[in-house]
C-alpha atoms as a PDB file:
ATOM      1  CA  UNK A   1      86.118  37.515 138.927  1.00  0.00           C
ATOM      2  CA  UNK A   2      89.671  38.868 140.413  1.00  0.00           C
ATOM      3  CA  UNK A   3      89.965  40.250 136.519  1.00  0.00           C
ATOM      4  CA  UNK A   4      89.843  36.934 135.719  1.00  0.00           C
ATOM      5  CA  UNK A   5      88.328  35.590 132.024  1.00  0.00           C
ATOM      6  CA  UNK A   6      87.054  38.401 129.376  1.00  0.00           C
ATOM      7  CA  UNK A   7      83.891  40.720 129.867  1.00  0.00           C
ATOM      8  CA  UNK A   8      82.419  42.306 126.849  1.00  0.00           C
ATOM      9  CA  UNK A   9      79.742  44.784 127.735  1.00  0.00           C
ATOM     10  CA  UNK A  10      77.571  46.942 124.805  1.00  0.00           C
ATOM     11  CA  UNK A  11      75.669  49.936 125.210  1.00  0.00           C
ATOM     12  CA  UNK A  12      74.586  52.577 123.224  1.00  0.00           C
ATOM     13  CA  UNK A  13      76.734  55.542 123.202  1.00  0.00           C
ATOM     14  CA  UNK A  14      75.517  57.683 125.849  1.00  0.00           C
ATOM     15  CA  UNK A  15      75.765  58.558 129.533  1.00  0.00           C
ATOM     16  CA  UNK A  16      75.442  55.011 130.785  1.00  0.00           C
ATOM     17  CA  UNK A  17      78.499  53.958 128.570  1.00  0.00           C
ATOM     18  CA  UNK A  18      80.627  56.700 130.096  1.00  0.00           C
ATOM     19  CA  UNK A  19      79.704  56.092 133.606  1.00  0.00           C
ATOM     20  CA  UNK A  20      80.841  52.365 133.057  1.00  0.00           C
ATOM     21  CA  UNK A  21      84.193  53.386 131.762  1.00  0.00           C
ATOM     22  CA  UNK A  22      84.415  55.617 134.674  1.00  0.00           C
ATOM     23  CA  UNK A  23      83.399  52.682 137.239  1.00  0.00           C
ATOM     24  CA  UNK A  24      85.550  50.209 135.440  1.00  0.00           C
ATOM     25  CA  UNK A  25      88.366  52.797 136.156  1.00  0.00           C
ATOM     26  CA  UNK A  26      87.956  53.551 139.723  1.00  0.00           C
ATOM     27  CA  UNK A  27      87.711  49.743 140.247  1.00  0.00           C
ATOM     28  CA  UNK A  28      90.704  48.888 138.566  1.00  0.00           C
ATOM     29  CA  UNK A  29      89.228  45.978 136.456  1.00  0.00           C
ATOM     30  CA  UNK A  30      90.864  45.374 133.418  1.00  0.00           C
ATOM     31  CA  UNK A  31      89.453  42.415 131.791  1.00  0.00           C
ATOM     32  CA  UNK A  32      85.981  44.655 130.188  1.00  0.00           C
ATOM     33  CA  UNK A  33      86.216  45.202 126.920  1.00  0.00           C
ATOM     34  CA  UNK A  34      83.240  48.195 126.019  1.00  0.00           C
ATOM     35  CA  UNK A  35      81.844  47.963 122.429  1.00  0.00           C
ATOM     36  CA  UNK A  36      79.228  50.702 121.709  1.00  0.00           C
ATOM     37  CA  UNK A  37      76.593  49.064 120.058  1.00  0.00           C
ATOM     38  CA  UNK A  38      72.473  49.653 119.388  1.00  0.00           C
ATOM     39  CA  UNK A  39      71.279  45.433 119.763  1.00  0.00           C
ATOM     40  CA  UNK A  40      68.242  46.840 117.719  1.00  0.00           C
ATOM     41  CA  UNK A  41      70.084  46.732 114.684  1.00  0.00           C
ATOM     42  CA  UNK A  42      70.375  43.819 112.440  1.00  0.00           C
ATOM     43  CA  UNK A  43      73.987  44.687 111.585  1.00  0.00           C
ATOM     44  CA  UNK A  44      75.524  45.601 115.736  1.00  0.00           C
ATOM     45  CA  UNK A  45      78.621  45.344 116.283  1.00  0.00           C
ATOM     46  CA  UNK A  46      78.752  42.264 118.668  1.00  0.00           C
ATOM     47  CA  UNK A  47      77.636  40.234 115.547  1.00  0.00           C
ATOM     48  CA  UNK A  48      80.381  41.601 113.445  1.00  0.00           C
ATOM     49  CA  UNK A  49      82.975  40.524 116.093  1.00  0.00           C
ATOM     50  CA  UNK A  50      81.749  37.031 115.632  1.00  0.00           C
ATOM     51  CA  UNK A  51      81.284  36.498 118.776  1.00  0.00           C
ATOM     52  CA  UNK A  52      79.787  33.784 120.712  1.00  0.00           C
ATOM     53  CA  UNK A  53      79.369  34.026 125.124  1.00  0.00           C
ATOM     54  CA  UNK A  54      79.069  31.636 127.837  1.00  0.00           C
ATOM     55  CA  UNK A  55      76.786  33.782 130.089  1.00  0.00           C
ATOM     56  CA  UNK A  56      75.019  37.039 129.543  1.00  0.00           C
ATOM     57  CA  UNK A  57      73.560  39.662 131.450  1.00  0.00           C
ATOM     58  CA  UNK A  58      71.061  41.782 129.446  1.00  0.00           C
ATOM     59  CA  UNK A  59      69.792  44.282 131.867  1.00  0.00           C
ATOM     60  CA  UNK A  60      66.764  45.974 129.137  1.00  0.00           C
ATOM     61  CA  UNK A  61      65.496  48.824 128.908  1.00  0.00           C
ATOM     62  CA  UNK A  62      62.257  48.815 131.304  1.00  0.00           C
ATOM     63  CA  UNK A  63      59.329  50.979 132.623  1.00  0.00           C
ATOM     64  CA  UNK A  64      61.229  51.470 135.443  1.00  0.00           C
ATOM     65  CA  UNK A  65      58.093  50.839 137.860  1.00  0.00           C
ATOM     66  CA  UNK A  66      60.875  49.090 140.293  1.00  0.00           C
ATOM     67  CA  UNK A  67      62.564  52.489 141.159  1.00  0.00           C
ATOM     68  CA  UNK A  68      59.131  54.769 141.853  1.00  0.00           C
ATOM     69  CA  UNK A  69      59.755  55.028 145.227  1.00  0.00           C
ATOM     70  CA  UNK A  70      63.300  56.802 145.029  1.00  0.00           C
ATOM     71  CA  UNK A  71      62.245  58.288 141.447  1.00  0.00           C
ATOM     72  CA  UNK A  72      58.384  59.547 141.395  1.00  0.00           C
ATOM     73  CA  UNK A  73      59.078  61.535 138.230  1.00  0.00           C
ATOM     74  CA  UNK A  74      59.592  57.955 136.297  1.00  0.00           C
ATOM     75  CA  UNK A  75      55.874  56.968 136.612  1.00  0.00           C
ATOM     76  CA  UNK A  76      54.690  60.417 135.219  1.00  0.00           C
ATOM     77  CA  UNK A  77      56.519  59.906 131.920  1.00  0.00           C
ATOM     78  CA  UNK A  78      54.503  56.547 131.619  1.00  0.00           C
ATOM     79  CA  UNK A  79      51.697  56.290 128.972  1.00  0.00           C
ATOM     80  CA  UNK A  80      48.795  53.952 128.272  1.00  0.00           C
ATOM     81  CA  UNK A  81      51.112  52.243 125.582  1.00  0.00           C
ATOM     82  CA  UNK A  82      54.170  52.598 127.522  1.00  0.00           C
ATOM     83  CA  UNK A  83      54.684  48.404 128.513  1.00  0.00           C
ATOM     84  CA  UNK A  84      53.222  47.037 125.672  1.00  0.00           C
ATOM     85  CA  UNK A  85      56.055  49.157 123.898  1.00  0.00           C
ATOM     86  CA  UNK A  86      58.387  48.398 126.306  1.00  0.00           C
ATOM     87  CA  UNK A  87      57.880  44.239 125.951  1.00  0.00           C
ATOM     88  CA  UNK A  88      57.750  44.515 122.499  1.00  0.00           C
ATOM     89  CA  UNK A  89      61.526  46.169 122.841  1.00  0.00           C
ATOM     90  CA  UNK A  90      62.696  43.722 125.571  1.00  0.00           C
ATOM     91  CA  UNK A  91      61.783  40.744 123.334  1.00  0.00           C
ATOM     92  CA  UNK A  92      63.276  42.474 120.470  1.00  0.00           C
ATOM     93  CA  UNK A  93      66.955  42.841 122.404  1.00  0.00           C
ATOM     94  CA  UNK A  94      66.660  39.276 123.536  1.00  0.00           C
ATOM     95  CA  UNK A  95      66.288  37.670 120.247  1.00  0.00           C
ATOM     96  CA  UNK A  96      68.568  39.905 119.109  1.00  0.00           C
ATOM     97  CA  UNK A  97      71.322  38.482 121.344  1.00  0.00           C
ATOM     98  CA  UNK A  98      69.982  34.621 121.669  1.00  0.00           C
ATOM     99  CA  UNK A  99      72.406  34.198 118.764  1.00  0.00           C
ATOM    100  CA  UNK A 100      75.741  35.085 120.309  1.00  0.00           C
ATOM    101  CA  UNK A 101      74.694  32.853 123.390  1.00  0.00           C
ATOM    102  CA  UNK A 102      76.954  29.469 123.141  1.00  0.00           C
ATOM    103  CA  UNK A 103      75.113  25.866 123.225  1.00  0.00           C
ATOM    104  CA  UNK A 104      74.530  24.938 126.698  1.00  0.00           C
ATOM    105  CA  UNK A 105      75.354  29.394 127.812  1.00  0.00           C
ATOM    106  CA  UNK A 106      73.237  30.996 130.461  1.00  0.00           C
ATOM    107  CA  UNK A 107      71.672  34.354 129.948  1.00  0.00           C
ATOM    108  CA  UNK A 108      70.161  36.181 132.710  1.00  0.00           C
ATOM    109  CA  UNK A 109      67.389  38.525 131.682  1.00  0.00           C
ATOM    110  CA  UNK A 110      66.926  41.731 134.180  1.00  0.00           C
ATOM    111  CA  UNK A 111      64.690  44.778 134.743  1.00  0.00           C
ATOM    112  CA  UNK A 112      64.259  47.317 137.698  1.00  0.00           C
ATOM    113  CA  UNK A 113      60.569  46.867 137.194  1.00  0.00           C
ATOM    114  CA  UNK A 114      57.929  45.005 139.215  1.00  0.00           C
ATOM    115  CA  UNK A 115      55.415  45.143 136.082  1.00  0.00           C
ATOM    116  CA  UNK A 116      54.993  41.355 135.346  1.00  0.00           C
ATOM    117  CA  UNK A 117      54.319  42.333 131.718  1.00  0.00           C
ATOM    118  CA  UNK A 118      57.706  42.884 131.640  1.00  0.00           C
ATOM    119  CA  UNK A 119      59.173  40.712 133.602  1.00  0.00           C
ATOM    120  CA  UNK A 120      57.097  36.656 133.848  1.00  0.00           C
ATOM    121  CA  UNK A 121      55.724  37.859 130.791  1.00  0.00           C
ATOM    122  CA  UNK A 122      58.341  38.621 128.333  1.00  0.00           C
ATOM    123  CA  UNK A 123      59.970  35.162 129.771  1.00  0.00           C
ATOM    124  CA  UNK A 124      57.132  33.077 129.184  1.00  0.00           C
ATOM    125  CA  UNK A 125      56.989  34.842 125.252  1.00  0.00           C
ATOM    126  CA  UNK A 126      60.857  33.824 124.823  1.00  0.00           C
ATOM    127  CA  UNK A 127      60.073  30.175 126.139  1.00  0.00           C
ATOM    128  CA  UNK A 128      56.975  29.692 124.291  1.00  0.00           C
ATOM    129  CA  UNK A 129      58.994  30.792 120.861  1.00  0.00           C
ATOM    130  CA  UNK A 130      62.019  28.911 122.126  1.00  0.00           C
ATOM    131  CA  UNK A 131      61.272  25.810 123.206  1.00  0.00           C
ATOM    132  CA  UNK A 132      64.768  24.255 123.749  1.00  0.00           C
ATOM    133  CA  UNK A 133      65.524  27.300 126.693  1.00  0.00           C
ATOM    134  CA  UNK A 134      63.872  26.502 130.236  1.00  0.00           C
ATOM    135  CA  UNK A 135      63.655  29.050 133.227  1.00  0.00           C
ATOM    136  CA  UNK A 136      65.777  27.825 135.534  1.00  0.00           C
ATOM    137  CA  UNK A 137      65.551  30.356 138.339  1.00  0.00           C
ATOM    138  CA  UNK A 138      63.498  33.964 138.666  1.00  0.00           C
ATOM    139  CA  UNK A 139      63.806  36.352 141.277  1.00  0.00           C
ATOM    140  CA  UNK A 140      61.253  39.489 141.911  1.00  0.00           C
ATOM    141  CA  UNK A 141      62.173  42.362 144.159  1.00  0.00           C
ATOM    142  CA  UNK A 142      59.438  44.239 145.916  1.00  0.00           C
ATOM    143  CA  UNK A 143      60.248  47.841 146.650  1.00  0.00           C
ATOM    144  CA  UNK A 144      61.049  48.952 149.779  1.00  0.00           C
ATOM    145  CA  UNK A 145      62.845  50.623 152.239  1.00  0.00           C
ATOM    146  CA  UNK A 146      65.953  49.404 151.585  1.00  0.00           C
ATOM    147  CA  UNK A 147      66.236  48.645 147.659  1.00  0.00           C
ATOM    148  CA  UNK A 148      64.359  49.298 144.371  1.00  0.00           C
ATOM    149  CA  UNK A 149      61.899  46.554 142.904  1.00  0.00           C
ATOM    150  CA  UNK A 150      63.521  44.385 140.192  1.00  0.00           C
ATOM    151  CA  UNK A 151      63.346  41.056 138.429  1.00  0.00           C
ATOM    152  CA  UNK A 152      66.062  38.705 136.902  1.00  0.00           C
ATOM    153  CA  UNK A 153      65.242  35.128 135.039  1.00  0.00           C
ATOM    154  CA  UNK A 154      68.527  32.551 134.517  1.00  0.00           C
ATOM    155  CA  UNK A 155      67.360  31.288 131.289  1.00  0.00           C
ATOM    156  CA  UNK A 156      69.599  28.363 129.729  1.00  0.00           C
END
């Protein structure tokens, strides 16, 4: 984007927040403005700002299944309940956000897991309780040598 246009990005406070402040940084991009927010709550803060996005990225929180290979200690914090409490989260976030997407916006929906639970599955839930958004492109990432597994849906 050549720092070009606005970025707002939310996270909870937390490691993940700090680590994009510190990337943001060391790249020198200027045009991100950070706003620490929980999307789980009915009151966040991107709803008090009023407001409203063209595109948006929400990268959820996931079962990480995509990054097993490169993190085997992921799968053994996994229980029986684990995705259905996972997809119940991820559909949570994205109707939490749906709002702030403009008429006509794009939102790209992301995990770094290859469960399809999470990934065809939440999508088809969000389409089949929004009818007016369509899928207009998926991608799913195997594993492998040389990258994670991972999914993204352009929704619009």
């Amino acid at each position: 984007m050549s720092n070009q246009g606005k970025i707002i990005a939310a996270d909870v406070e937390g490691p993940r927040s700090d680590r994009l402040i510190q990337n943001l940084e060391r790249l020198g991009i200027g045009n991100t403005k950070i706003i620490r927010c929980d999307l789980r709550d009915e009151e966040n803060r991107l709803k008090d700002e009023k407001l409203l996005f063209d595109k948006i990225l929400l990268d959820v929180p996931c079962t990480n299944s995509g990054v097993f290979r490169r993190r085997p200690d992921a799968k053994w914090r996994l229980l029986p309940h684990s995705t259905a409490d996972m997809t119940k989260l991820q559909l949570h976030l994205i109707n939490s956000i749906l709002p702030l997407l403009k008429k006509g916006g794009h939102l790209v929906y992301s995990t770094c897991s290859i469960d399809a639970e999470e990934n065809t599955g939440v999508v088809s839930k969000l389409l089949e309780t929004h009818n007016y958004l369509k899928k207009l492109d998926e991608v799913q990432l195997l594993p492998s040598e040389n990258n994670d597994g991972a999914y993204a849906a352009l929704i619009g």
